[in-house]
N, C-alpha and C. Protein backbone atom coordinates (compact mmCIF):
# COMPACT_ATOMS: atom_id res chain seq x y z
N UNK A 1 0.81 -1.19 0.00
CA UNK A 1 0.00 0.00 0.00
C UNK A 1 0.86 1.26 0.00
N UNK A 2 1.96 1.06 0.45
CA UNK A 2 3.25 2.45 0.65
C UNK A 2 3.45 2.48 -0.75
N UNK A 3 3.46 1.54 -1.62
CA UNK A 3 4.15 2.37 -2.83
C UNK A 3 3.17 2.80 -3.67
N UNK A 4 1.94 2.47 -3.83
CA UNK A 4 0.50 3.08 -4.23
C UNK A 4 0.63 4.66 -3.76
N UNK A 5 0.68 4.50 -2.52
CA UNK A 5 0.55 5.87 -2.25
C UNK A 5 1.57 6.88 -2.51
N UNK A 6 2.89 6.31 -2.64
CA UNK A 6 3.92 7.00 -3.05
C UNK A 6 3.91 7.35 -4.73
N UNK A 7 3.29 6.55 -5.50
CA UNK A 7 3.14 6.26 -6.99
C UNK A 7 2.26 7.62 -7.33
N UNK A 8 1.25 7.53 -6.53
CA UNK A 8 0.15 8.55 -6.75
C UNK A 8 0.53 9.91 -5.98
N UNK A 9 1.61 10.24 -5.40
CA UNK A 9 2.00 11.62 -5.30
C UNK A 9 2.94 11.51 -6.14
N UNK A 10 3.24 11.03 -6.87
CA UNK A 10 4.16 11.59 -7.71
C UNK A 10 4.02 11.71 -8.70
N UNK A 11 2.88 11.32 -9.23
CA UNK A 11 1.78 11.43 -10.47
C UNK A 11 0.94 12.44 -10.00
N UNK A 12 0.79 13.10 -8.82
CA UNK A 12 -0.12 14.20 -8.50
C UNK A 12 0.89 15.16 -8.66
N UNK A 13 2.09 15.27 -7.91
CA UNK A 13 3.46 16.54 -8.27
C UNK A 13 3.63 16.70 -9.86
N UNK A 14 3.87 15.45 -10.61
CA UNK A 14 4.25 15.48 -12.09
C UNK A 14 3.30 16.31 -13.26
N UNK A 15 1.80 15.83 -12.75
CA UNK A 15 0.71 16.42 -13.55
C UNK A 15 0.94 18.02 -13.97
N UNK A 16 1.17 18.64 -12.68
CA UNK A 16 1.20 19.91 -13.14
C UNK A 16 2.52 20.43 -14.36
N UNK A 17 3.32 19.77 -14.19
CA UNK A 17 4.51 19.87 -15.27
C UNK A 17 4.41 19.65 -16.51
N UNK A 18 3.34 18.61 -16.73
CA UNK A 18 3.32 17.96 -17.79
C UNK A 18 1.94 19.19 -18.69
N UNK A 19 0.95 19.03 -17.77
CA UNK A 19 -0.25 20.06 -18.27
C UNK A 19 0.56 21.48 -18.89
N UNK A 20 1.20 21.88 -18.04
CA UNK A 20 2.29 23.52 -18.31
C UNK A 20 2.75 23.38 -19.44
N UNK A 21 3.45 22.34 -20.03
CA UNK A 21 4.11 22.28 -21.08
C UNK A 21 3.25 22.76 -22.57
N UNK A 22 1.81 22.13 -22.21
CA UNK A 22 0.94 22.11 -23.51
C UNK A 22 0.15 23.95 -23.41
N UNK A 23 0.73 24.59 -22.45
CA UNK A 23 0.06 26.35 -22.92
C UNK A 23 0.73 26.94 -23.80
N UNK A 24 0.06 27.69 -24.40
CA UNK A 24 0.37 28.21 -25.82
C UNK A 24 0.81 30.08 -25.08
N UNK A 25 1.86 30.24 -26.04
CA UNK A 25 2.59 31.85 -25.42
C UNK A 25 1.44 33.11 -25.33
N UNK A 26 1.89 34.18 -24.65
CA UNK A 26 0.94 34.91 -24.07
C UNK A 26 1.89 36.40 -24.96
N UNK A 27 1.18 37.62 -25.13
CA UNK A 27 1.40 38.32 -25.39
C UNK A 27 2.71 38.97 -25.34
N UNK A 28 3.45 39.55 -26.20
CA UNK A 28 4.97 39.66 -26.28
C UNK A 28 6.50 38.48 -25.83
N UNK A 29 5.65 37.44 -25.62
CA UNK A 29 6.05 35.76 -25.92
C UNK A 29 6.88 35.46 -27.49
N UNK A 30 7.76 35.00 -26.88
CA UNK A 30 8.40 34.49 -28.26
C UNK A 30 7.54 33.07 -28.64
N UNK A 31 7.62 33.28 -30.28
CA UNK A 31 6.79 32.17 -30.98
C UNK A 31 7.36 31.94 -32.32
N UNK A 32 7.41 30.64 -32.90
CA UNK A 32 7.83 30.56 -34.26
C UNK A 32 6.66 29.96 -35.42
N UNK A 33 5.41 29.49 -35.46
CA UNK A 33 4.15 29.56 -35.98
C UNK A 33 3.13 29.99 -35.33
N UNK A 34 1.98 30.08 -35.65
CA UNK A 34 0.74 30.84 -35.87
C UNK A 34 0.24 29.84 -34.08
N UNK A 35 0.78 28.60 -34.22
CA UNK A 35 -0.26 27.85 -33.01
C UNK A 35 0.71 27.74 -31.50
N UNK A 36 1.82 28.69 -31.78
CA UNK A 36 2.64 29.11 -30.69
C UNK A 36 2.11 29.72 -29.61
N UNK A 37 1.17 30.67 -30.15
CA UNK A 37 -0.02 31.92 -29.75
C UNK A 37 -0.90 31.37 -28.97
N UNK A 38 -1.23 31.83 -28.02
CA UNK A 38 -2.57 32.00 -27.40
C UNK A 38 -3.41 32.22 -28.23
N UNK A 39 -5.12 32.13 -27.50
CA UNK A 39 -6.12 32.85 -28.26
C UNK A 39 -6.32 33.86 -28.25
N UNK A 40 -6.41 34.92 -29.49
CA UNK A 40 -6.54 36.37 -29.75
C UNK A 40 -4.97 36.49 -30.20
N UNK A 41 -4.33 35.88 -30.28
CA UNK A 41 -2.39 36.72 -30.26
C UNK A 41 -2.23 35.94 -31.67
N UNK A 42 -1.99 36.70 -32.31
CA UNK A 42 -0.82 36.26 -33.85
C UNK A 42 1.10 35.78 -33.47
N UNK A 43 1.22 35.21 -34.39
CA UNK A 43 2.89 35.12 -34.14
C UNK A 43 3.14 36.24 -35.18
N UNK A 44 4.12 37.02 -34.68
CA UNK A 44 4.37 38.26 -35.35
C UNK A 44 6.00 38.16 -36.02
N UNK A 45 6.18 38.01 -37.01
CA UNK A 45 8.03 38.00 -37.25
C UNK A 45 8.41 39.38 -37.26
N UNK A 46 9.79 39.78 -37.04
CA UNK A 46 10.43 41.47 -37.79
C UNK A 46 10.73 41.37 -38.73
N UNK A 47 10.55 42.03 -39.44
CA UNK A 47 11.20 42.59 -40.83
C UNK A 47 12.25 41.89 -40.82
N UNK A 48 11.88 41.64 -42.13
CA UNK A 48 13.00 39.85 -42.56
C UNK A 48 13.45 39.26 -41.60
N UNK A 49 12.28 38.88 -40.81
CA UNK A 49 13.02 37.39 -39.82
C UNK A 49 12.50 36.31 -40.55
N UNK A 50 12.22 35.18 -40.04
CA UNK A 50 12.04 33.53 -40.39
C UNK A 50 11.33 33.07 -39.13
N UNK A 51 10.73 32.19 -39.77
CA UNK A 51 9.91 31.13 -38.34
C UNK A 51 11.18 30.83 -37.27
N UNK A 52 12.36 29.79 -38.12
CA UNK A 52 13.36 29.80 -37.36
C UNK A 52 13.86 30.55 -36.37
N UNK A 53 13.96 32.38 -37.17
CA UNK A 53 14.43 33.12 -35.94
C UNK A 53 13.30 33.21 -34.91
N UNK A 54 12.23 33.13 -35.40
CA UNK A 54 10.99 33.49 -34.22
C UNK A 54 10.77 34.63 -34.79
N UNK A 55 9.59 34.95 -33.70
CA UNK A 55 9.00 36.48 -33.24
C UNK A 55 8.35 36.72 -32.27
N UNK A 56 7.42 37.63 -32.21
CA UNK A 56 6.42 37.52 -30.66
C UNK A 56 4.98 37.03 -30.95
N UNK A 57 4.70 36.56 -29.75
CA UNK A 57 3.02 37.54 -30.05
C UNK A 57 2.01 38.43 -29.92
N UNK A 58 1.70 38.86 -30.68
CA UNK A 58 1.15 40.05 -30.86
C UNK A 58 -0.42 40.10 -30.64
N UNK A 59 -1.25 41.15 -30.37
CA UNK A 59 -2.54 41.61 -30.84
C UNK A 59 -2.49 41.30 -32.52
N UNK A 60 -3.93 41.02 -33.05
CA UNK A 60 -3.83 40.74 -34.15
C UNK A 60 -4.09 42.15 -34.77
N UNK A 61 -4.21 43.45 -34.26
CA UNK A 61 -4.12 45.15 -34.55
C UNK A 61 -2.77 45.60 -33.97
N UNK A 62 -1.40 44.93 -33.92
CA UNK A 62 -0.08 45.48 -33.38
C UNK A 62 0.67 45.59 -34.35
N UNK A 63 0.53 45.63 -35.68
CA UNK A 63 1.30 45.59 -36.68
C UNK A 63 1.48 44.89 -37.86
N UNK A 64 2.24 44.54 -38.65
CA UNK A 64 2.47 43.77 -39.91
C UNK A 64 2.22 42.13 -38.98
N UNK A 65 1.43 41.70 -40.36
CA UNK A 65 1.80 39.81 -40.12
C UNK A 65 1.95 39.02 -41.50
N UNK A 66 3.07 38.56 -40.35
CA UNK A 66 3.77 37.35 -41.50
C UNK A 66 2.65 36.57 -41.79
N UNK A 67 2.59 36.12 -42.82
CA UNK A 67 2.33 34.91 -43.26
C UNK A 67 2.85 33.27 -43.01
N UNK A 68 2.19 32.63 -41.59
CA UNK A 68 3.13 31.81 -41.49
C UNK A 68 2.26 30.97 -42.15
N UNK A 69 1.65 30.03 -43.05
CA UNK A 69 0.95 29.61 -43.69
C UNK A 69 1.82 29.09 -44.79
N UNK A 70 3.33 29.66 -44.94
CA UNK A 70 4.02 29.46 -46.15
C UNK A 70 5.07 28.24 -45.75
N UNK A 71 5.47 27.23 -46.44
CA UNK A 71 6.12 26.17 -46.15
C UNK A 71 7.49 26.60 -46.71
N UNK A 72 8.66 25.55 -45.96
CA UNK A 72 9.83 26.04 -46.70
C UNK A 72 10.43 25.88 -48.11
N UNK A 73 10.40 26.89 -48.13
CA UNK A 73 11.10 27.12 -49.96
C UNK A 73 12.51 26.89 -50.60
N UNK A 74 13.27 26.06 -49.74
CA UNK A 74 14.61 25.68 -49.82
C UNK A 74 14.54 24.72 -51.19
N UNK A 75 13.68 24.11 -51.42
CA UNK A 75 13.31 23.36 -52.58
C UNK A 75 13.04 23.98 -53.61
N UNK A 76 12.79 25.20 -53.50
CA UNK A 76 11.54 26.04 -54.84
C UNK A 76 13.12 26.60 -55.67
N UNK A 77 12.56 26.40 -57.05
CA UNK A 77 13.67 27.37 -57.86
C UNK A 77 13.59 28.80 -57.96
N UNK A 78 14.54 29.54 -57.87
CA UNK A 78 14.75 31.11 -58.24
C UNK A 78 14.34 31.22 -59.20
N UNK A 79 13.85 32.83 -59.40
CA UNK A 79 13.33 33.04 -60.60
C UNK A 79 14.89 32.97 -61.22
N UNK A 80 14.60 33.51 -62.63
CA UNK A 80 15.67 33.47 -63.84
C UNK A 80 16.57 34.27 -63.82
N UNK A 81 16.47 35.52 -63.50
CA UNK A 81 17.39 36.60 -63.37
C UNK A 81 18.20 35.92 -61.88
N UNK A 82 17.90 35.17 -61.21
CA UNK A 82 18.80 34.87 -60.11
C UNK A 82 19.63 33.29 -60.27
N UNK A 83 19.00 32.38 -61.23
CA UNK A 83 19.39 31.34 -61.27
C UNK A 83 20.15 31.52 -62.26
N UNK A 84 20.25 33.17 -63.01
CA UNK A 84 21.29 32.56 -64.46
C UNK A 84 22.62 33.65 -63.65
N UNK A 85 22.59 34.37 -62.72
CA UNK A 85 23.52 35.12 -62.83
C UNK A 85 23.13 36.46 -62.95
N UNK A 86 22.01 36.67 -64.09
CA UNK A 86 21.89 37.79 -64.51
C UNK A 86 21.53 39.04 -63.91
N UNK A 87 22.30 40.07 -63.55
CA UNK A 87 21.39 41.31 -62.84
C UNK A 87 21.43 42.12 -63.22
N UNK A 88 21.25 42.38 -64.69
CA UNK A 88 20.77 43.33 -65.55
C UNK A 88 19.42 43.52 -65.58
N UNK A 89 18.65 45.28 -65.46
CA UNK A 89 17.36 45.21 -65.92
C UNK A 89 16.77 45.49 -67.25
């Protein structure tokens, strides 16, 4: 019966650690997609950041928003003027 009861406080201490982990960031919170955010808060990037670098979150009336909706483009080809060299207009 001692280790029942020992089993179950430590599954009562642990719970709260584990629940904490799954809240989503709160206002001026760093975040790197859209479901980083709380409800009501956008993930906000700076001017030319990346998901990678992060950003905050924001009011969805605090400013510019990224588009995090966009997948990575490490795969996608350059347009032509960048894939030939060329930087003439």
């Amino acid at each position: 019966m001692t280790r029942l009861v020992r089993f179950g406080a430590a599954i009562a201490l642990a719970a709260p650690l584990v629940l904490a982990a799954g809240c989503q960031q709160g206002q001026g919170e760093r975040c790197q997609v859209q479901s980083d955010c709380g409800d009501g808060l956008i993930c906000v990037l700076p001017a030319g950041g990346t998901p990678q670098a992060g950003g905050t979150c924001q009011p969805p009336s605090s400013g510019v928003v990224a588009d995090m909706s966009v997948g990575d483009m490490a795969g996608t080809t350059p347009p032509n003027d960048l894939a030939t060299g060329n930087t003439s207009d």
